[in-house]
Protein backbone atom coordinates (compact mmCIF):
# COMPACT_ATOMS: atom_id res chain seq x y z
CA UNK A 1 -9.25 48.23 -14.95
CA UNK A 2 -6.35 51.06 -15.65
CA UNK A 3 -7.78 53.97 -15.57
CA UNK A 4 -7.34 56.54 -18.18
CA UNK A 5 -7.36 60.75 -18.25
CA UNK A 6 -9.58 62.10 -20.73
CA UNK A 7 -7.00 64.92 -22.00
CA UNK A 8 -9.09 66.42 -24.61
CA UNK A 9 -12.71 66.21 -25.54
CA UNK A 10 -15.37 68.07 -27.78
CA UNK A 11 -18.96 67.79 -29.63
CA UNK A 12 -21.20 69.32 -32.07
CA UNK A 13 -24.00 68.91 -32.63
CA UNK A 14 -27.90 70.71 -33.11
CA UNK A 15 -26.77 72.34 -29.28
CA UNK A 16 -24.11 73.89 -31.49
CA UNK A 17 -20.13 73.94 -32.59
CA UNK A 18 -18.36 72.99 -29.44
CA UNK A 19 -18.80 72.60 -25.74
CA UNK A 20 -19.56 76.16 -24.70
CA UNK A 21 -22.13 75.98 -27.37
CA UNK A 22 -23.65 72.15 -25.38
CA UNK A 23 -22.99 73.55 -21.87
CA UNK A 24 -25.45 76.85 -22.79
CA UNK A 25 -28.07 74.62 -24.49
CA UNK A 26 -27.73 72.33 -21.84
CA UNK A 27 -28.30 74.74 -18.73
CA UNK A 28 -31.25 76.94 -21.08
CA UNK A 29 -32.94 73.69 -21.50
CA UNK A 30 -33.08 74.57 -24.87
CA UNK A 31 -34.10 71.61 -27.68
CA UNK A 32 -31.82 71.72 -30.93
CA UNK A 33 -34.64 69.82 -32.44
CA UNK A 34 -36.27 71.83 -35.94
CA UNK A 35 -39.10 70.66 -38.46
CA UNK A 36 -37.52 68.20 -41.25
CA UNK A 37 -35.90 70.12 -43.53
CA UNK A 38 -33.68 68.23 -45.11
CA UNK A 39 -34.65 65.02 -46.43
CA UNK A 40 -35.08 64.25 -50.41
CA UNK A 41 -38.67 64.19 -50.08
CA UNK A 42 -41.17 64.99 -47.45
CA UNK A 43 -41.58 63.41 -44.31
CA UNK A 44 -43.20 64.69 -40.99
CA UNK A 45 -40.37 64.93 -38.27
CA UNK A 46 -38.55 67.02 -36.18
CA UNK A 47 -34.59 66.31 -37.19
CA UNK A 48 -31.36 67.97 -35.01
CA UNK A 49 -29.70 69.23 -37.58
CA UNK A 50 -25.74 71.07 -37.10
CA UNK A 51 -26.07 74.60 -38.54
CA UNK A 52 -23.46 75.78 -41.16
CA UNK A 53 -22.28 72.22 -42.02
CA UNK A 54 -23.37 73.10 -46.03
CA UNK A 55 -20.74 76.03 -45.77
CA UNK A 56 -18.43 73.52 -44.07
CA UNK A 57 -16.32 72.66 -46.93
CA UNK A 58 -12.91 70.38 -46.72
CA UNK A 59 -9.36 72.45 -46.94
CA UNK A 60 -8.43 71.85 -50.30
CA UNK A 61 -5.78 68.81 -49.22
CA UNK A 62 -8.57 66.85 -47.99
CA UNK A 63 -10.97 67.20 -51.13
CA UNK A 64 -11.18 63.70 -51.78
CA UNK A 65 -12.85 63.07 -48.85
CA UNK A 66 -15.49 65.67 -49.02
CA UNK A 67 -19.23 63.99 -48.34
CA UNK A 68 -21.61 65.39 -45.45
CA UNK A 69 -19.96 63.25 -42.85
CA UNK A 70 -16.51 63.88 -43.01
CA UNK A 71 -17.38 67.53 -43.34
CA UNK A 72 -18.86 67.45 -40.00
CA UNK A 73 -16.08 65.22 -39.06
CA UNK A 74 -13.71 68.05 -39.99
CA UNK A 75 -15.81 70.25 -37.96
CA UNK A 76 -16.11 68.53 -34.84
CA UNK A 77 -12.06 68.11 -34.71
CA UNK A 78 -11.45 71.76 -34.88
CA UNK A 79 -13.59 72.86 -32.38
CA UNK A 80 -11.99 73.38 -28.52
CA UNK A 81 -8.68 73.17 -29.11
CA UNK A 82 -8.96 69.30 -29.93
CA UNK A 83 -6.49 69.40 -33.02
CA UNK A 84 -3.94 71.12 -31.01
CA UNK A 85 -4.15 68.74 -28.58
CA UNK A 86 -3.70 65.72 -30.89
CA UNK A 87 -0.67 67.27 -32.07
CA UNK A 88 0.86 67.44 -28.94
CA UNK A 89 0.05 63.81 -27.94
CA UNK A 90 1.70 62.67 -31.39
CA UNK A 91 4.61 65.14 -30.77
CA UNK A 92 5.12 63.32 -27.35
CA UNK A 93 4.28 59.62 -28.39
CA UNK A 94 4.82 59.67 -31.77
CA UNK A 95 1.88 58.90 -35.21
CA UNK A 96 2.42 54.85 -35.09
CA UNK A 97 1.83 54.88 -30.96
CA UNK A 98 -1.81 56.98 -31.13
CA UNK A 99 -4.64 54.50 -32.27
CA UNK A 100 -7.83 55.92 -33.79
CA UNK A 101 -10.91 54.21 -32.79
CA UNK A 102 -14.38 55.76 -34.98
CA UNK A 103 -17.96 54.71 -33.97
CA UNK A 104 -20.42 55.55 -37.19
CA UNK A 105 -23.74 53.24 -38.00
CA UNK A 106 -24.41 54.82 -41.85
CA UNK A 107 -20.46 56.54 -42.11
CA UNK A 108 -20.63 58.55 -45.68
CA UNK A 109 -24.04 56.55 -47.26
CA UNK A 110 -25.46 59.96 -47.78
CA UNK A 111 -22.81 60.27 -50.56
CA UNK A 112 -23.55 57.09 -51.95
CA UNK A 113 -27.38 57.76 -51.90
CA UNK A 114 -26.33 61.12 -53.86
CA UNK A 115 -24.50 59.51 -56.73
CA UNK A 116 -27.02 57.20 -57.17
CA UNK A 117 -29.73 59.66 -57.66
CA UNK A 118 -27.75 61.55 -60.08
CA UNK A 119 -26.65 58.11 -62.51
CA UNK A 120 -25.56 59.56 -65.94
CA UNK A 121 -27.08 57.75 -68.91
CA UNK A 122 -25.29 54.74 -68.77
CA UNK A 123 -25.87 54.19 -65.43
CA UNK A 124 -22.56 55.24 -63.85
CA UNK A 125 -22.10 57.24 -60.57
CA UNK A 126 -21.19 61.08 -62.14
CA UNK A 127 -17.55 61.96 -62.27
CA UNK A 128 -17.03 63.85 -59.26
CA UNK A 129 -18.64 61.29 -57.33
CA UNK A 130 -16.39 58.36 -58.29
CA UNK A 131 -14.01 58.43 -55.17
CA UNK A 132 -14.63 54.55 -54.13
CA UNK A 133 -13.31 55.59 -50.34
CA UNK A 134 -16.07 57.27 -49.57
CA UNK A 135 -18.51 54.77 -50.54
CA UNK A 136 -16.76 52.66 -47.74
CA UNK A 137 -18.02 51.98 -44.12
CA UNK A 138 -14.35 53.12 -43.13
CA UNK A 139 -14.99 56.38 -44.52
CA UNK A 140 -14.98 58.10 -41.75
CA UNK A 141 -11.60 56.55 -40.05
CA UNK A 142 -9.81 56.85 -43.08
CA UNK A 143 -10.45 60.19 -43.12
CA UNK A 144 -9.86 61.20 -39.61
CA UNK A 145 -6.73 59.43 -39.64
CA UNK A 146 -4.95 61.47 -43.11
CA UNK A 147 -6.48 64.71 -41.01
CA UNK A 148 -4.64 63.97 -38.16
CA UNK A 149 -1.61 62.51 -39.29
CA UNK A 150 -2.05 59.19 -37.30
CA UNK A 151 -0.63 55.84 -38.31
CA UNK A 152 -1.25 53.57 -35.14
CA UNK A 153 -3.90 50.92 -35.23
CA UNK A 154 -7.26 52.67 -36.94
CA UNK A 155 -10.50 50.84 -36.21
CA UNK A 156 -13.85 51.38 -37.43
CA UNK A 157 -16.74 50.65 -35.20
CA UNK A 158 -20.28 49.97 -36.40
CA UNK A 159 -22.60 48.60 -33.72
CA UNK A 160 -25.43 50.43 -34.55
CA UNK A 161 -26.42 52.98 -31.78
CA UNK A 162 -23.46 51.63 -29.02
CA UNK A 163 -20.75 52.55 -31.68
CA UNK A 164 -19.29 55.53 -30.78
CA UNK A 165 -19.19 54.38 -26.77
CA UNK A 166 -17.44 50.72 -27.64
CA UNK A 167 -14.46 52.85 -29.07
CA UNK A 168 -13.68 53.54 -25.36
CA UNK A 169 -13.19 49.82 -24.64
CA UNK A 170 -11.55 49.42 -27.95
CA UNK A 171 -8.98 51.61 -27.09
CA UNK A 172 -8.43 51.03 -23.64
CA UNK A 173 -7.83 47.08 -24.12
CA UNK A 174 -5.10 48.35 -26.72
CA UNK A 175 -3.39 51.14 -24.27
CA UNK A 176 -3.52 48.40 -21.42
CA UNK A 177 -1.87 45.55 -23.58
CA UNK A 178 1.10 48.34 -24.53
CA UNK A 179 0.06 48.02 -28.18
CA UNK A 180 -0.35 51.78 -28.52
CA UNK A 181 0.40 54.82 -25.97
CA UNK A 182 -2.80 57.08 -26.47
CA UNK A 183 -5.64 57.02 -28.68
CA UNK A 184 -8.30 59.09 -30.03
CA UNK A 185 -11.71 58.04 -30.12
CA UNK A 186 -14.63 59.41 -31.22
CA UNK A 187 -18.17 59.07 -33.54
CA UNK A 188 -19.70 61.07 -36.64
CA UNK A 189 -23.12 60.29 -38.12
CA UNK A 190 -25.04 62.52 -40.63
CA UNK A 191 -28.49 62.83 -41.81
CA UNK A 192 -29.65 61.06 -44.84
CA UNK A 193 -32.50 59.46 -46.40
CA UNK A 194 -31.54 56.18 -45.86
CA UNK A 195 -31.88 57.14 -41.99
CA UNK A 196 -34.36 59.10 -42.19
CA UNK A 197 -37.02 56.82 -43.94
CA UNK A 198 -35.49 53.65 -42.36
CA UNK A 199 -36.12 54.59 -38.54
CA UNK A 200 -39.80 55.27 -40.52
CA UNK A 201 -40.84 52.33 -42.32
CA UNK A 202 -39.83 50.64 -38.57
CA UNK A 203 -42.58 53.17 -37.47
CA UNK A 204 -40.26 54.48 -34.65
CA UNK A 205 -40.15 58.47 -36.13
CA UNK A 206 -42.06 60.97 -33.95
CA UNK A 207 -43.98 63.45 -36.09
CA UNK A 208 -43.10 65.69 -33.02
CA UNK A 209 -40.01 66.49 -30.64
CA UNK A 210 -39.09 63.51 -29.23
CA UNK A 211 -40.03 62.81 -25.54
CA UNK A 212 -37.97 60.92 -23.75
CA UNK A 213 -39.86 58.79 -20.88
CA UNK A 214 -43.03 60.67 -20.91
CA UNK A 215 -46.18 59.09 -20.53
CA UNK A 216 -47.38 59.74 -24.34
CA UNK A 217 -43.91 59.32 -25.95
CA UNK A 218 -44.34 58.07 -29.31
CA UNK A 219 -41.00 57.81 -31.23
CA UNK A 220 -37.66 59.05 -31.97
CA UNK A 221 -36.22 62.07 -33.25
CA UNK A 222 -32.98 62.00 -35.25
CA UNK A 223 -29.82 63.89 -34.92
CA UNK A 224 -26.42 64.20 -36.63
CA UNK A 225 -23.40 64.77 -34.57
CA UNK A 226 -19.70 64.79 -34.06
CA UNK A 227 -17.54 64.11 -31.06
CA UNK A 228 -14.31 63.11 -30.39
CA UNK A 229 -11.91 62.28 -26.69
CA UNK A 230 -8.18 62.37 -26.61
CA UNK A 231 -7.35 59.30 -23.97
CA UNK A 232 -3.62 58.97 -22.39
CA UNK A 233 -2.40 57.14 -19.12
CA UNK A 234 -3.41 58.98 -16.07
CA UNK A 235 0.42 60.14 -15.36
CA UNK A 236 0.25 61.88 -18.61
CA UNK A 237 -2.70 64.26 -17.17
CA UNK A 238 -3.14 63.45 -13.15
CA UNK A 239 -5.77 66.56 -13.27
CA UNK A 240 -7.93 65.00 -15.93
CA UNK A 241 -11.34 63.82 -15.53
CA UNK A 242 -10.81 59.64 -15.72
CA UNK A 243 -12.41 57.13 -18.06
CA UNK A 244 -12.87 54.45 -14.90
CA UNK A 245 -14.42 51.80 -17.02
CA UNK A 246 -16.92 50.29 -19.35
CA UNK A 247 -19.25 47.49 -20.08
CA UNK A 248 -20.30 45.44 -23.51
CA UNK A 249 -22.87 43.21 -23.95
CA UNK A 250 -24.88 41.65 -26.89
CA UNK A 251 -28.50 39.66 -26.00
CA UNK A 252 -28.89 39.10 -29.64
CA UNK A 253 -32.73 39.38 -28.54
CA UNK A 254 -33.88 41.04 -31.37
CA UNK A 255 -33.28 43.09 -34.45
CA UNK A 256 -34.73 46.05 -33.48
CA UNK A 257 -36.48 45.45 -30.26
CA UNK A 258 -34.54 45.55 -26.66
CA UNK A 259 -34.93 42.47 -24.77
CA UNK A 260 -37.63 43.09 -22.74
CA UNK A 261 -35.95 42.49 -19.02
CA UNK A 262 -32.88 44.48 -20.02
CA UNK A 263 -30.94 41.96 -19.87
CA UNK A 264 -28.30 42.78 -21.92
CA UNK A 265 -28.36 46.55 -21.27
CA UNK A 266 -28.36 45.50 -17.42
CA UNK A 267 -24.93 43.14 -17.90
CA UNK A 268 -23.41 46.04 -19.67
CA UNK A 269 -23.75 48.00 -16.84
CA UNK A 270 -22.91 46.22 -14.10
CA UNK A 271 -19.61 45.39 -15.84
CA UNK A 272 -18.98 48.93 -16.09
CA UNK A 273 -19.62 49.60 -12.76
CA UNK A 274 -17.34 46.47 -11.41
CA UNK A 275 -14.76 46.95 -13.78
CA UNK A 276 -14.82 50.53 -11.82
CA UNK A 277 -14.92 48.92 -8.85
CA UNK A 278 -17.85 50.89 -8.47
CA UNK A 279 -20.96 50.58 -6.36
CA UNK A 280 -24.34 51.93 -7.55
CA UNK A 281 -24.63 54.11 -4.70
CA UNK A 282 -21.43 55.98 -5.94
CA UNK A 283 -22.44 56.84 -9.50
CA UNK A 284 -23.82 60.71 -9.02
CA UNK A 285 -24.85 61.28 -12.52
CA UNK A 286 -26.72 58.82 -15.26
CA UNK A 287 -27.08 59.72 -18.74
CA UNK A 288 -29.27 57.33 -20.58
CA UNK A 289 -30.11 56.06 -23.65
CA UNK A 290 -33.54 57.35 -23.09
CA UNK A 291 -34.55 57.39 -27.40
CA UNK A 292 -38.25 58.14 -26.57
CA UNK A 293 -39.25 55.08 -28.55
CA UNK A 294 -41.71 53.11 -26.32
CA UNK A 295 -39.67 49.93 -25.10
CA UNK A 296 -36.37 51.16 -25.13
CA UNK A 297 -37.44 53.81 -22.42
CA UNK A 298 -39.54 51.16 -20.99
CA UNK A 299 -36.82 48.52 -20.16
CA UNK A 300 -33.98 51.24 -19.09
CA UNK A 301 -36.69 53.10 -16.68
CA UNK A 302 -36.81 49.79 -14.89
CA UNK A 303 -32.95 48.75 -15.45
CA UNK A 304 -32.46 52.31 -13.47
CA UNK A 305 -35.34 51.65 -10.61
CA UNK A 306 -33.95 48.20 -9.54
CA UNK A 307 -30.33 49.57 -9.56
CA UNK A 308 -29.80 53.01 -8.50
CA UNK A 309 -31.11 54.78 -5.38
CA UNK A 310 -32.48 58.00 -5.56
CA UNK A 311 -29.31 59.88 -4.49
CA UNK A 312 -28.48 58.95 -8.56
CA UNK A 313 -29.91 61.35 -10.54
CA UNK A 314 -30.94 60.05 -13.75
CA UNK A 315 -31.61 61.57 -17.43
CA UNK A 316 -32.14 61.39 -21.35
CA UNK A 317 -30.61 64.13 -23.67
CA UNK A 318 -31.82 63.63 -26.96
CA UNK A 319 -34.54 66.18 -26.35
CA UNK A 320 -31.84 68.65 -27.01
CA UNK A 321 -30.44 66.89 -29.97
CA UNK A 322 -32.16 64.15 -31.50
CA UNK A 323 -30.65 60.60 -31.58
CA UNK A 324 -28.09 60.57 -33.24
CA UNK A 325 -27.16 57.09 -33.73
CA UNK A 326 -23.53 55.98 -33.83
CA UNK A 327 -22.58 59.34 -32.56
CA UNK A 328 -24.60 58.88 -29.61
CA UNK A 329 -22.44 56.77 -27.46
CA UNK A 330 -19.61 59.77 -27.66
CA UNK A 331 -21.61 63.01 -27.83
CA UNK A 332 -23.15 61.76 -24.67
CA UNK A 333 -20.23 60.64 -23.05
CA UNK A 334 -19.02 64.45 -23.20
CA UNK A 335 -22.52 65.53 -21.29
CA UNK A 336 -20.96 62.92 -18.88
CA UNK A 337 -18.17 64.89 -18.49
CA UNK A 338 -19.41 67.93 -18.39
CA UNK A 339 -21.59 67.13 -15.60
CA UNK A 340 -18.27 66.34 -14.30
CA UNK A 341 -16.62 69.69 -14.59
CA UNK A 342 -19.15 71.83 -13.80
CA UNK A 343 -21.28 70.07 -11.52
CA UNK A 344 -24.54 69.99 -14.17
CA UNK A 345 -27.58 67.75 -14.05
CA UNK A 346 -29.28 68.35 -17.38
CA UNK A 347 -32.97 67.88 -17.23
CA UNK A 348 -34.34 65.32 -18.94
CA UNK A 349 -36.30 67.82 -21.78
CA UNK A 350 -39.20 66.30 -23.47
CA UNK A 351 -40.60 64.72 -20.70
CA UNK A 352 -43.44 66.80 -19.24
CA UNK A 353 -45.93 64.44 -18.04
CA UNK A 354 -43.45 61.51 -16.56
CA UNK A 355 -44.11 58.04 -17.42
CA UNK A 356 -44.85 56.24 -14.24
CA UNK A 357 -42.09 53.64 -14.53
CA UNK A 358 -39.65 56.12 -14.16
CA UNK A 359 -38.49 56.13 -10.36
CA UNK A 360 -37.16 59.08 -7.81
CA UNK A 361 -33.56 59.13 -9.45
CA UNK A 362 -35.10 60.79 -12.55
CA UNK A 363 -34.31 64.60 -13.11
CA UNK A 364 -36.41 66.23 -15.05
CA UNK A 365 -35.42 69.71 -14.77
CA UNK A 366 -31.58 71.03 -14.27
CA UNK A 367 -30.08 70.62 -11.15
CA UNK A 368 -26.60 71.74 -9.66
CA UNK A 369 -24.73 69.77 -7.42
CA UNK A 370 -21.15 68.23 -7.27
CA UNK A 371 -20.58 64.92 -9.62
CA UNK A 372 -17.89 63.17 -8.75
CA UNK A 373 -18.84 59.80 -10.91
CA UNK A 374 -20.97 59.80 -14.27
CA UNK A 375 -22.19 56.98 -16.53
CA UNK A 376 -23.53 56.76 -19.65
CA UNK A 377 -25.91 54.45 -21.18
CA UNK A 378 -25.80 53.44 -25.16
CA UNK A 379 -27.65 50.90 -26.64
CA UNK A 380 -27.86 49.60 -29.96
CA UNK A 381 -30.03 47.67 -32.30
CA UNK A 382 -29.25 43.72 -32.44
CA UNK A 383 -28.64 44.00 -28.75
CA UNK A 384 -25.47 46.05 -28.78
CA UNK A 385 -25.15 47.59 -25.81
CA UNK A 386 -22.59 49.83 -23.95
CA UNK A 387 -22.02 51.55 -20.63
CA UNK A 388 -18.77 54.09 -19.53
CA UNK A 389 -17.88 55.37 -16.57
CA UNK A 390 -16.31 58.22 -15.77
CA UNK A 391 -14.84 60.39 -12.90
CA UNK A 392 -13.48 63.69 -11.55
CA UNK A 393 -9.37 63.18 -11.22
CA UNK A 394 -8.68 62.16 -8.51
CA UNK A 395 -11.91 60.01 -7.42
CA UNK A 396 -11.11 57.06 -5.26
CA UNK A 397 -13.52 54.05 -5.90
């Protein structure tokens, strides 16, 4: 495939506003994880919630738009520079030539839940909740696009927990076809109840931090989370870390349930790696999807033994924040990255006592060494599943 230079990217999330913020957390080993604190009514879990989003209001021009997500929407864009950056890409290719490309699985429902608990007598949503666009499952595109002045092709992405990676393929089939000159892609879910107590009637919710591939592992934790990339052709930014390829697949196996060979998750990434031209041995860095639930960890522990040699090193994130659903695919995809700039391993946090499945390419504390190729892992419910690779500028496959 054509490569493409990642000019600009960011996160925030419970490791904090930014990617100073993640690259701290990430080398304290640090979990953003807290007790439940937010939901409606009580539930035992540990959440990763973004601190100061309540104070996080809209700029007045955008009020329209103002629910939890698209506040931490707003947030997540003007952290590191990012908006700055966008404006320079639309100052160079112009609004109608920069696509927008959102991953979200619940997008603004927490508002919707809201104006339903507060019905007025006659059963109507309360005045200041009747803005129908952000009752919408393009809530959060809609919105990113009027904050960033973009009118190319805006696409909303909801593949459950593979949402915010797919944008990457989304946007580079559209770059590659000449339909658009850059695009910004990106993910933003929230917390809310519907979340919250859905991941917990499927009995998936840890009552404690989440554990990713240890032996006693016994659910998820969940996150919220914004992140967002700014891709262009390589000749734009030669000195750019490179978005080498990706892979999509859907098994359809089960609702909820991964199939239990991997089969999907193992066809999306070995079309990453060979649209890469990549071989296994090459990839220095793994980030997987590594939720801590019992067979997801089980079937990727395995996907990783059969494929990668030990040279790979290998490891799960959401002990720092949570899963955090549609945003997961692009808030890990900037730990990819990161590994990439400053040669950073993060351990895999959570898992103390290992689960034997889990082969030598696992890292379970920090290490430091040079990554010249990283991948990252996203799979979603229904099957969905999602793999990127990246690589330092200037890698030769």
């Amino acid at each position: 495939m054509m490569p493409l230079a990642v000019t600009a990217y960011t996160a925030t999330s419970a490791m904090g506003h930014g990617l100073d913020a993640q690259r701290e957390t990430l080398e304290r080993m640090r979990s953003g994880l807290r007790p439940n604190d937010f939901s409606s009514a009580p539930l035992a879990c540990w959440i990763g919630r973004v601190d100061g989003l309540e104070q996080a209001a809209l700029p007045a021009e955008h009020a329209s738009w103002e629910c939890r997500n698209n506040r931490l929407a707003w947030l997540g864009l003007n952290q590191d520079g990012f908006l700055a950056q966008v404006q320079e890409a639309r100052q160079r290719h112009g609004a109608s030539r920069i696509g927008l490309f959102v991953g979200t699985s619940t997008s603004s429902i927490g508002a919707t839940e809201e104006a339903y608990r507060r019905l007025d007598a006659n059963g109507n949503f309360p005045a200041d909740m009747q803005r129908p666009a952000i009752h919408a499952p393009h809530s959060l595109a809609a919105f990113v696009a009027a904050a960033l002045g973009l009118e190319g092709p805006c696409l909303t992405v909801s593949t459950a927990c593979s949402s915010s990676a797919k944008v990457f393929a989304s946007a580079q089939r559209m770059i590659a076809l000449g339909l658009i000159d850059a695009a910004v892609v990106g993910g933003v879910d929230t917390l809310c109840d519907s979340v919250l107590f859905g991941f917990n009637a499927l009995e998936l919710v840890s009552t404690q931090p989440c554990r990713p591939f240890d032996v006693a592992r016994d659910g998820i934790s969940i996150g919220e989370a914004a992140g967002f990339a700014l891709l262009q052709r390589v000749e734009a930014a030669p000195q750019a870390p490179r978005l080498l390829g990706y892979g999509e697949a859907s098994d359809a196996h089960h609702m909820s349930t991964p199939h239990p060979q991997g089969l999907g998750a193992g066809l999306a990434l070995h079309a990453a790696l060979a649209r890469a031209g990549l071989e296994a041995a090459q990839v220095d860095y793994l980030n997987l999807h590594g939720t801590a639930s019992q067979k997801n960890d089980e079937v990727e522990a395995a996907l990783v033994s059969r494929t990668f040699p030990a040279t790979t090193r290998a490891s799960s994130t959401k002990g720092f924040t949570g899963h955090t659903l549609g945003a997961s695919g692009i808030l890990e995809a900037t730990v990819a990255l990161q590994a990439i700039e400053h040669g950073l391993v993060p351990g895999n946090l959570g898992g103390d006592t290992p689960d034997p499945a889990c082969g030598p390419s696992f890292a379970w504390r920090n290490e430091h060494q040079p990554v010249q190729v990283a991948l990252s892992n996203s799979f979603g419910f229904g099957g969905n599943n999602a793999c990127l690779a990246f690589a330092a500028a200037g890698f030769a496959a």
